[in-house]
Protein backbone atom coordinates (compact mmCIF):
# COMPACT_ATOMS: atom_id res chain seq x y z
CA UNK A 1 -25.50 -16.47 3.67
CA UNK A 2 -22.12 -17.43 2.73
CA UNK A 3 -20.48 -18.77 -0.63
CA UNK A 4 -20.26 -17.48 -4.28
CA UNK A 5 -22.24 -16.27 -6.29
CA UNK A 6 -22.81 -16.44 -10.51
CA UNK A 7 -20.06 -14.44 -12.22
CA UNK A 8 -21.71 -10.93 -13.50
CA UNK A 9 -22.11 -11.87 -17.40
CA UNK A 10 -20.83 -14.80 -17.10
CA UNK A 11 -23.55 -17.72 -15.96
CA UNK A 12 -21.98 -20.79 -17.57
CA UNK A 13 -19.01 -23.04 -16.62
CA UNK A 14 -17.08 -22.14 -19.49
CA UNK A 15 -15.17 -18.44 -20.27
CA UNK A 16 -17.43 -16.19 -22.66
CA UNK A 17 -16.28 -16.80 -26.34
CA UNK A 18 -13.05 -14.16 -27.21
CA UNK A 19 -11.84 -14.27 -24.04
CA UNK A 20 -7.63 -13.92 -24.10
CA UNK A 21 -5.38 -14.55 -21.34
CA UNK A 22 -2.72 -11.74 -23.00
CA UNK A 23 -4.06 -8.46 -19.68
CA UNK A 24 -3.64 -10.85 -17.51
CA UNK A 25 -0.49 -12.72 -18.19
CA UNK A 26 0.99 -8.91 -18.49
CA UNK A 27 -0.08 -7.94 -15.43
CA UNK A 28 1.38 -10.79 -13.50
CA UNK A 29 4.37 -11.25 -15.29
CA UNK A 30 5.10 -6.71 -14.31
CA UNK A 31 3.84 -7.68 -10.71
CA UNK A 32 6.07 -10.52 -10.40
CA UNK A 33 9.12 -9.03 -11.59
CA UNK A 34 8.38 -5.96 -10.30
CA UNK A 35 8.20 -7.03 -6.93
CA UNK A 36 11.22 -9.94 -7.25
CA UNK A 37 13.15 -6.67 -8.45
CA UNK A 38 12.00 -4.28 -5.68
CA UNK A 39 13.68 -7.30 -3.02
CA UNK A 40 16.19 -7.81 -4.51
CA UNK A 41 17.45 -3.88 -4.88
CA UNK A 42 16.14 -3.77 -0.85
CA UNK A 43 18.10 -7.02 0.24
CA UNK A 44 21.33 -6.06 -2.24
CA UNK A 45 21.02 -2.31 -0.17
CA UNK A 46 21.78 -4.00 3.60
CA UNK A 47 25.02 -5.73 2.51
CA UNK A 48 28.14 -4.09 2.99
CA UNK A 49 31.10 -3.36 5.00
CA UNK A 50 29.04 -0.59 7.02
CA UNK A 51 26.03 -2.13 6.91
CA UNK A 52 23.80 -0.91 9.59
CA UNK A 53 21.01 -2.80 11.79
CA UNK A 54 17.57 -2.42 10.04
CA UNK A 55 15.48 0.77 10.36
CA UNK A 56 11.70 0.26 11.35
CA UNK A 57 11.01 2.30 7.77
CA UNK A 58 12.88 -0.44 6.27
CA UNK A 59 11.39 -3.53 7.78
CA UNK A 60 7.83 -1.57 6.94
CA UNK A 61 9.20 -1.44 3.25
CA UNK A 62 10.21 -4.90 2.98
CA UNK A 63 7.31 -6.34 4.45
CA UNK A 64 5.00 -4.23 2.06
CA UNK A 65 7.34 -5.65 -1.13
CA UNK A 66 6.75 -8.88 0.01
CA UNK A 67 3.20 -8.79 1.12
CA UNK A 68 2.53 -7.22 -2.66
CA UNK A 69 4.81 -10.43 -3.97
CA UNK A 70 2.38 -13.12 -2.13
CA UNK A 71 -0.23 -11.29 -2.90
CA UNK A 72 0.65 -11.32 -6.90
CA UNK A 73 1.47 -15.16 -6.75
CA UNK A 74 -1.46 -16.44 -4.40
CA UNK A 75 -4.26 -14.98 -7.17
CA UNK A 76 -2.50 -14.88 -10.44
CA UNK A 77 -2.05 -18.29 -11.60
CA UNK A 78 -5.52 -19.06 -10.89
CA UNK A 79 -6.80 -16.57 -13.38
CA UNK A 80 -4.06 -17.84 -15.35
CA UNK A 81 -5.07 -21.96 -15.06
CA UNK A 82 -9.22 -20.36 -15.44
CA UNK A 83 -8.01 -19.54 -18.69
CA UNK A 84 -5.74 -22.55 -19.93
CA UNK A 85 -8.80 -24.74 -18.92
CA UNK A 86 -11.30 -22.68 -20.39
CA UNK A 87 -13.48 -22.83 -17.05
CA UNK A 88 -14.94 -20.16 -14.62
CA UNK A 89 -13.29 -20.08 -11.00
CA UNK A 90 -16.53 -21.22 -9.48
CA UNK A 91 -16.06 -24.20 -12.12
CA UNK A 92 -12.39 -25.17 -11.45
CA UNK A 93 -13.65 -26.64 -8.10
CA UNK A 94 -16.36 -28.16 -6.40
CA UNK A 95 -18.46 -25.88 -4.04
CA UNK A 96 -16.96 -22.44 -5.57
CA UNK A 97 -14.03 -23.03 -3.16
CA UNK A 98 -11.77 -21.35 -5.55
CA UNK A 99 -13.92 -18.31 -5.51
CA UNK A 100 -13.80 -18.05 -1.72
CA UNK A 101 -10.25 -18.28 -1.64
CA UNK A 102 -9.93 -15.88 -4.31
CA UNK A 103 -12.03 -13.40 -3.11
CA UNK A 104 -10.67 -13.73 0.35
CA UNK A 105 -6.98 -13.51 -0.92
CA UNK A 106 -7.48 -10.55 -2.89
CA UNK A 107 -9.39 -8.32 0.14
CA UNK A 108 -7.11 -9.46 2.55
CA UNK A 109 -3.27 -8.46 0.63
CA UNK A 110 -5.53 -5.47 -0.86
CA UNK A 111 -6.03 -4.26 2.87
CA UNK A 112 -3.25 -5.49 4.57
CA UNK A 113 -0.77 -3.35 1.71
CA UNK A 114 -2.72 0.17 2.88
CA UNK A 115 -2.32 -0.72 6.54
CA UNK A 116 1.13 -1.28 6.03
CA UNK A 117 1.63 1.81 3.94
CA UNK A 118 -0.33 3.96 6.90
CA UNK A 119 1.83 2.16 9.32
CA UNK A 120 4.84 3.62 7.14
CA UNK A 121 3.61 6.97 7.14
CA UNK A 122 2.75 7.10 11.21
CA UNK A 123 6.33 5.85 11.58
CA UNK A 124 8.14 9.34 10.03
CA UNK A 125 5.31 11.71 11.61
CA UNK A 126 6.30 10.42 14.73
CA UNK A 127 9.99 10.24 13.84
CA UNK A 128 9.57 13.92 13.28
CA UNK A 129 7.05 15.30 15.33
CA UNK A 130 7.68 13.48 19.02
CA UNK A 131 11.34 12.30 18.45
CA UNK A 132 12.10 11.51 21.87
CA UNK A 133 8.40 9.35 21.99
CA UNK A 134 10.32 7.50 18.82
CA UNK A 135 13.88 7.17 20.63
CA UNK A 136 12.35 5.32 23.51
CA UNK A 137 9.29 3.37 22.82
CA UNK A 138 9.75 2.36 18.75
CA UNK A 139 12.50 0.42 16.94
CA UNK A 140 13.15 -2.66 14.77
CA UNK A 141 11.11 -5.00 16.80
CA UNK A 142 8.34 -2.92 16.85
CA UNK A 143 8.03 -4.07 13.07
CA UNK A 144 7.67 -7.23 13.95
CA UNK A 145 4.86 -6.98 16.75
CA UNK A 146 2.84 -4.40 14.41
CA UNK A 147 3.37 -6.85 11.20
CA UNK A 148 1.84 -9.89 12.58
CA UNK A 149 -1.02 -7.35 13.92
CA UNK A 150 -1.84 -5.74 10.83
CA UNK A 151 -1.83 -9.51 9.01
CA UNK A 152 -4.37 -10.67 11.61
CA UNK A 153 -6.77 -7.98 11.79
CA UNK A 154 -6.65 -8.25 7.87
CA UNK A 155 -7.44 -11.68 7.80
CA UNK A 156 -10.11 -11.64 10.63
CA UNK A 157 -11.59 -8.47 8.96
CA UNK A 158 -11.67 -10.09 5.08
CA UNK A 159 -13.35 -13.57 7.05
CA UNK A 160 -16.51 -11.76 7.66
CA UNK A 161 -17.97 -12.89 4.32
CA UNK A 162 -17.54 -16.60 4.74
CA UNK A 163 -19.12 -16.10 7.94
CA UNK A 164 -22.41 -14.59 6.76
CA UNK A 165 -21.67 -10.98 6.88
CA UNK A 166 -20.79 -9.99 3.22
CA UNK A 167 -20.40 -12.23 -0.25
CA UNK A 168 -17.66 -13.08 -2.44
CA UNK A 169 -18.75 -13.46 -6.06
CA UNK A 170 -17.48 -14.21 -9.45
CA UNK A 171 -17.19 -11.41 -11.87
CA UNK A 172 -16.97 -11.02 -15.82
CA UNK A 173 -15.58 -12.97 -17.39
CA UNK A 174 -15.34 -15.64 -14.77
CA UNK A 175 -11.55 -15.34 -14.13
CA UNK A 176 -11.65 -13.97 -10.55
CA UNK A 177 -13.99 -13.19 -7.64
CA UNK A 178 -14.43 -10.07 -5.00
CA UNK A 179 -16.98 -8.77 -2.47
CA UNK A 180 -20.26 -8.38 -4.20
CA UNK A 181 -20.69 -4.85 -4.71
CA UNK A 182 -24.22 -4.87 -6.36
CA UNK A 183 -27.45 -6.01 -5.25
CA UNK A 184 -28.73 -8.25 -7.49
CA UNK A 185 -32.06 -9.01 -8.18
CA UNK A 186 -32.37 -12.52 -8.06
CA UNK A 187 -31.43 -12.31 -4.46
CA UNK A 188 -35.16 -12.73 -2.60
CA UNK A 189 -34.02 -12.25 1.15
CA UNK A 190 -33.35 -8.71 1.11
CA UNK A 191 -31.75 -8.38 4.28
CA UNK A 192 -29.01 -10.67 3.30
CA UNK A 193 -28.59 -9.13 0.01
CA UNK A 194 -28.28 -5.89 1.97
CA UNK A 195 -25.96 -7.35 4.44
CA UNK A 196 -23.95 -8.67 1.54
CA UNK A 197 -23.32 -4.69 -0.20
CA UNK A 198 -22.98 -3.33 2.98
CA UNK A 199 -19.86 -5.19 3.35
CA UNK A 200 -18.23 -4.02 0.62
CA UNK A 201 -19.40 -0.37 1.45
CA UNK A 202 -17.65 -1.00 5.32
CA UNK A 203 -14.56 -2.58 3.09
CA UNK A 204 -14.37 0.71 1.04
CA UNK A 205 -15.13 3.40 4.65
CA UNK A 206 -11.45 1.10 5.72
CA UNK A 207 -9.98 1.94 3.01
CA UNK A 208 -11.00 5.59 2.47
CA UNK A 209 -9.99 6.31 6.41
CA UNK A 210 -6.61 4.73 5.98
CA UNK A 211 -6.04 6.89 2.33
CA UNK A 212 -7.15 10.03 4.96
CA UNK A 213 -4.96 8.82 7.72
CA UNK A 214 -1.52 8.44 5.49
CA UNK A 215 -2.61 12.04 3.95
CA UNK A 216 -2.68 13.69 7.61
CA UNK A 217 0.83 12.13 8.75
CA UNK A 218 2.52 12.93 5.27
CA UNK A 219 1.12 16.39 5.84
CA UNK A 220 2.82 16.12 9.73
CA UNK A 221 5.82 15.34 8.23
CA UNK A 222 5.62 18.02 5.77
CA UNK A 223 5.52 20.48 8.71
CA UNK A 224 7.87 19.18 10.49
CA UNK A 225 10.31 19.43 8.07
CA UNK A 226 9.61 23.01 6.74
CA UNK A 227 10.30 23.80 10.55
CA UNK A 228 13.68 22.29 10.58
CA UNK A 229 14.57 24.25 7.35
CA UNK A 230 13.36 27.41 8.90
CA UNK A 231 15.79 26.22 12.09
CA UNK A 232 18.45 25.76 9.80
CA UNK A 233 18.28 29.23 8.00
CA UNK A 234 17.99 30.81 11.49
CA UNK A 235 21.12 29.37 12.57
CA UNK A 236 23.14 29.84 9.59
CA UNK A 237 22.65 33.53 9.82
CA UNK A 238 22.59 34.07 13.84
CA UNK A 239 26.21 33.57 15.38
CA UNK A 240 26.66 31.89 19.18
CA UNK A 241 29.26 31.04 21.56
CA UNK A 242 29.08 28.28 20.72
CA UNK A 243 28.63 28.60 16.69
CA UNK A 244 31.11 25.88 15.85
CA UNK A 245 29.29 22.87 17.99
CA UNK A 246 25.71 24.03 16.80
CA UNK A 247 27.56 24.43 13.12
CA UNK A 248 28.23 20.46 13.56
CA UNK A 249 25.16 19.51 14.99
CA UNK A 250 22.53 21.26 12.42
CA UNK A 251 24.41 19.60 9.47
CA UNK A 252 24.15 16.63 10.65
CA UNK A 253 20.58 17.85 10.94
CA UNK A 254 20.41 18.90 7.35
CA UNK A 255 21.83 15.80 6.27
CA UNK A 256 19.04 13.95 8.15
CA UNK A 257 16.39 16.51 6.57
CA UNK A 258 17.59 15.48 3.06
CA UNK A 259 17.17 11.62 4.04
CA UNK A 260 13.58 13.11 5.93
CA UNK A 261 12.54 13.90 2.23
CA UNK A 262 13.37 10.96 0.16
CA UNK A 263 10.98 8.61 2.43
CA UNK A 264 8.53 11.63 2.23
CA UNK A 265 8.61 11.54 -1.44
CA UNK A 266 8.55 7.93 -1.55
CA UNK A 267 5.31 7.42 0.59
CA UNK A 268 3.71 10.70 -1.30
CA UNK A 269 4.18 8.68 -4.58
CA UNK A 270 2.78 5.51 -3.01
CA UNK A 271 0.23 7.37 -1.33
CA UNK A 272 -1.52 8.72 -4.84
CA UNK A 273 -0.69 5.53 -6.22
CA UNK A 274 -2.79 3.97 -3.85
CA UNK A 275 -5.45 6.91 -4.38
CA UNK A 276 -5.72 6.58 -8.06
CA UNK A 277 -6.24 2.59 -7.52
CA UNK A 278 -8.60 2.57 -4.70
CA UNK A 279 -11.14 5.57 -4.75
CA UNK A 280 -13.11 4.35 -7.89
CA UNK A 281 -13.66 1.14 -5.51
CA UNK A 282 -14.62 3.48 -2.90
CA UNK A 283 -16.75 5.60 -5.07
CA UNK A 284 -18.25 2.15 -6.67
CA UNK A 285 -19.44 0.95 -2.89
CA UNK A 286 -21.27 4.23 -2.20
CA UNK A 287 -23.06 4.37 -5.22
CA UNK A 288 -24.13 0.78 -5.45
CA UNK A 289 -25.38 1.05 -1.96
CA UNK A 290 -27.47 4.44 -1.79
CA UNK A 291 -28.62 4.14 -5.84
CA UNK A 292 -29.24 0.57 -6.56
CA UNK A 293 -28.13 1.16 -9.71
CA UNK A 294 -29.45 -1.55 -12.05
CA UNK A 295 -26.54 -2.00 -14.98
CA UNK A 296 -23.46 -0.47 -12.69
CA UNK A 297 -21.93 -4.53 -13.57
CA UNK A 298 -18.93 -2.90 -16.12
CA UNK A 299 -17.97 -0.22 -13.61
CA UNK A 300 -17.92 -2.52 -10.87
CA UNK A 301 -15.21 -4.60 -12.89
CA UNK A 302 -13.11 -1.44 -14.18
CA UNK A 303 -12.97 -0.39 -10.49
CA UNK A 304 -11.85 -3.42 -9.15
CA UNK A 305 -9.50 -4.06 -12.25
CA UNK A 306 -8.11 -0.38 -10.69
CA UNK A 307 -7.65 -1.86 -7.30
CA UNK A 308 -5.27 -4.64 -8.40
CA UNK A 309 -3.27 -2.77 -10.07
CA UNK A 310 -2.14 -1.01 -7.05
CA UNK A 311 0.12 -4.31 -5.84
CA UNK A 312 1.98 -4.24 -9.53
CA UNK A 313 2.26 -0.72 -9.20
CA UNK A 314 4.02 -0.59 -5.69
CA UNK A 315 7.44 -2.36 -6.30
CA UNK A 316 8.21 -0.34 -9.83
CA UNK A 317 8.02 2.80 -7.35
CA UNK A 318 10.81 1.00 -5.19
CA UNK A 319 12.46 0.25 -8.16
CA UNK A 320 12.32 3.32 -10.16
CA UNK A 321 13.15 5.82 -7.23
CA UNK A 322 16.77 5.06 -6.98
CA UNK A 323 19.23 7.30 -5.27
CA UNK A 324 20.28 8.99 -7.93
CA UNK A 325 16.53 9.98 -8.92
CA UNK A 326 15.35 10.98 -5.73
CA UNK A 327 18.10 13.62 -5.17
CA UNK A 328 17.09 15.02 -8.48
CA UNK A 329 13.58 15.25 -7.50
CA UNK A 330 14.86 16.62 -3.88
CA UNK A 331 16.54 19.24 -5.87
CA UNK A 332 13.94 20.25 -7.80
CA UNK A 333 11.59 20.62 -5.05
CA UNK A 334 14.07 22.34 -2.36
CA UNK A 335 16.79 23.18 -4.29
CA UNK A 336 19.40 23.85 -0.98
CA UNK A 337 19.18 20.90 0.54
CA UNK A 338 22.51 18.48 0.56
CA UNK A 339 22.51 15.53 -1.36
CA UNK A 340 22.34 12.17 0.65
CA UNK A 341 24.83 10.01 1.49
CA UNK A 342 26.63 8.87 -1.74
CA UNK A 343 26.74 5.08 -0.43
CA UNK A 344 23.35 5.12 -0.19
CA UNK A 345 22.07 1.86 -2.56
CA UNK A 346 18.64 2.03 -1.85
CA UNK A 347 15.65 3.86 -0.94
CA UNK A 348 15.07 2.51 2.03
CA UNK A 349 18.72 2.09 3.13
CA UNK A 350 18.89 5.95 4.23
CA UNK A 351 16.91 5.53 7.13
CA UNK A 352 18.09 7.48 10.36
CA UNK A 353 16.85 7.48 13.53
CA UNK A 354 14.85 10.64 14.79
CA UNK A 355 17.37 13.37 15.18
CA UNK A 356 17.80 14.42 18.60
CA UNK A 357 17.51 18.11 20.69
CA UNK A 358 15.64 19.88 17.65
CA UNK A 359 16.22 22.78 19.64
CA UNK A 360 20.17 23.22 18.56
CA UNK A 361 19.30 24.34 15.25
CA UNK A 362 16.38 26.68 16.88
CA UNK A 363 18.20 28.96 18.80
């Protein structure tokens, strides 16, 4: 069984009486210029006179800004026009169309944003912990084979509803739609109705494996770099033969550390952003599917409400952590490090490559 279903509280064609366009103009209007913001700070940080060929971490960043941006303007103005014409999304069109789309386009940016953000995070663990694996097999164009991937696998995963496996339906108060997440009773084919919420509880496993995932390689990289500090303190107190080279080599090594830690702290941030939004989705799957809870309609909205957020939350993070802001939090958290480069314009314009022979600072 494919198609929509009835919105949850909401069973005629037009909105429930009192409802007000205000949330969600808000929330479009910070995810729009959030992200327009984010790309332009990213684009404005590769011009220059020195301007370097693009990092893999930044083509990763970029594509997640503008992933969030389509994402933002494929769903928005719908919920926006649901509410100018006073009509449900399953109304606005004949056959629910609208609330396919809808529910399809959400799932699909929704997942496609967390496997970008995992693909961000495998990137520095293995920039870190197998360097010379890095050097030889990953670079820019790797971005664009594992883009169009991650896009495709998205989309073929987030079809599986209009296919039979899972249901997209409207929810309260008619001005969007999502996987059902609740079985309801009216269904009368109970294996379909349980095929329908056991979609949404495979949709939320994906997404609470991927939130695991990114916390395992920002832990990685966490290692990784306490180890080259430890290097570095060795070093400075131990004198060589050959103190003056290693000198040269292990500050270029600290400088690369300090770099090491801004995209740390950047993917931390995005990381518990992403936590905060998705996990009361997560928890909302579970409990629909092992309690069968009869009333569970209002948490299933505030959850999902929580999950949307995430894609208006992402660019003000690129925004917000400037330069100048990350080396204060660097500071506060390791104190000794150097400060990055001063031409550094963006966040994601202090990329390095994987530093080479980790064992000159070890020695």
């Amino acid at each position: 069984m494919n198609g929509t279903g009835r919105a949850h509280g909401s069973d005629g064609a037009a909105l429930p009486a009192g409802a007000r366009p205000l949330v969600s103009a808000l929330m479009f209007s910070a995810g729009l210029l959030g992200n327009l913001l984010a790309l332009a700070l990213l684009l404005r940080g590769r011009r220059g006179p020195r301007q370097r060929p693009p990092a893999l971490f930044h083509v990763l960043v970029l594509a997640l800004v503008v992933t969030d941006l389509l994402g933002t303007c494929s769903v928005s103005p719908l919920v926006l026009a649901s509410y100018h014409r006073n009509l449900t999304l399953t109304s606005l069109a004949r056959g629910g169309h609208l609330c396919l789309y809808f529910g399809f386009a959400m799932s699909f940016f929704g997942l496609a944003t967390m496997l970008i953000l995992f693909t961000m995070a495998l990137e520095r663990c293995l920039a870190l912990g197998r360097p010379y694996f890095y050097e030889r097999f990953l670079s820019p164009r790797t971005g664009l084979v594992a883009l169009p991937a991650i896009y495709t696998f998205s989309a073929a995963f987030c079809s599986l509803p209009l296919v039979g496996f899972g249901r997209y339906v409207q929810y309260c108060p008619g001005t969007w739609c999502f996987i059902q997440m609740h079985l309801e009773a009216q269904q009368s084919d109970g294996e379909v109705a349980g095929l329908n919420v056991t979609f949404s509880l495979l949709y939320a496993t994906l997404l609470l494996f991927l939130i695991l995932a990114v916390l395992l390689c920002n832990l990685s990289v966490i290692v990784n770099l306490a180890r080259m500090h430890r290097r570095g303190q060795r070093t400075r107190r131990v004198g060589t033969p050959e103190q003056p080279r290693l000198a040269t080599a292990c500050g270029r090594r600290m400088f690369s550390m300090a770099e090491e830690i801004d995209h740390l702290l950047l993917l931390s941030i995005m990381t518990i952003t992403f936590v905060i939004c998705s996990l009361p989705f997560t928890i909302r799957a579970y409990v629909n599917k092992f309690s069968q809870e009869e009333d569970g309609h209002e948490l299933d909205l505030l959850a999902l409400r929580f999950l949307s957020i995430n894609s208006i939350v992402d660019p003000w993070v690129f925004a917000i952590l400037r330069p100048p802001v990350l080396r204060l939090m660097r500071a506060a958290l390791c104190c000794r490090l150097p400060p990055a480069a001063p031409d550094s314009r963006t966040v994601s314009s202090a990329v390095t490559k994987p530093v080479a022979r980790p064992e000159l600072c070890g020695q």
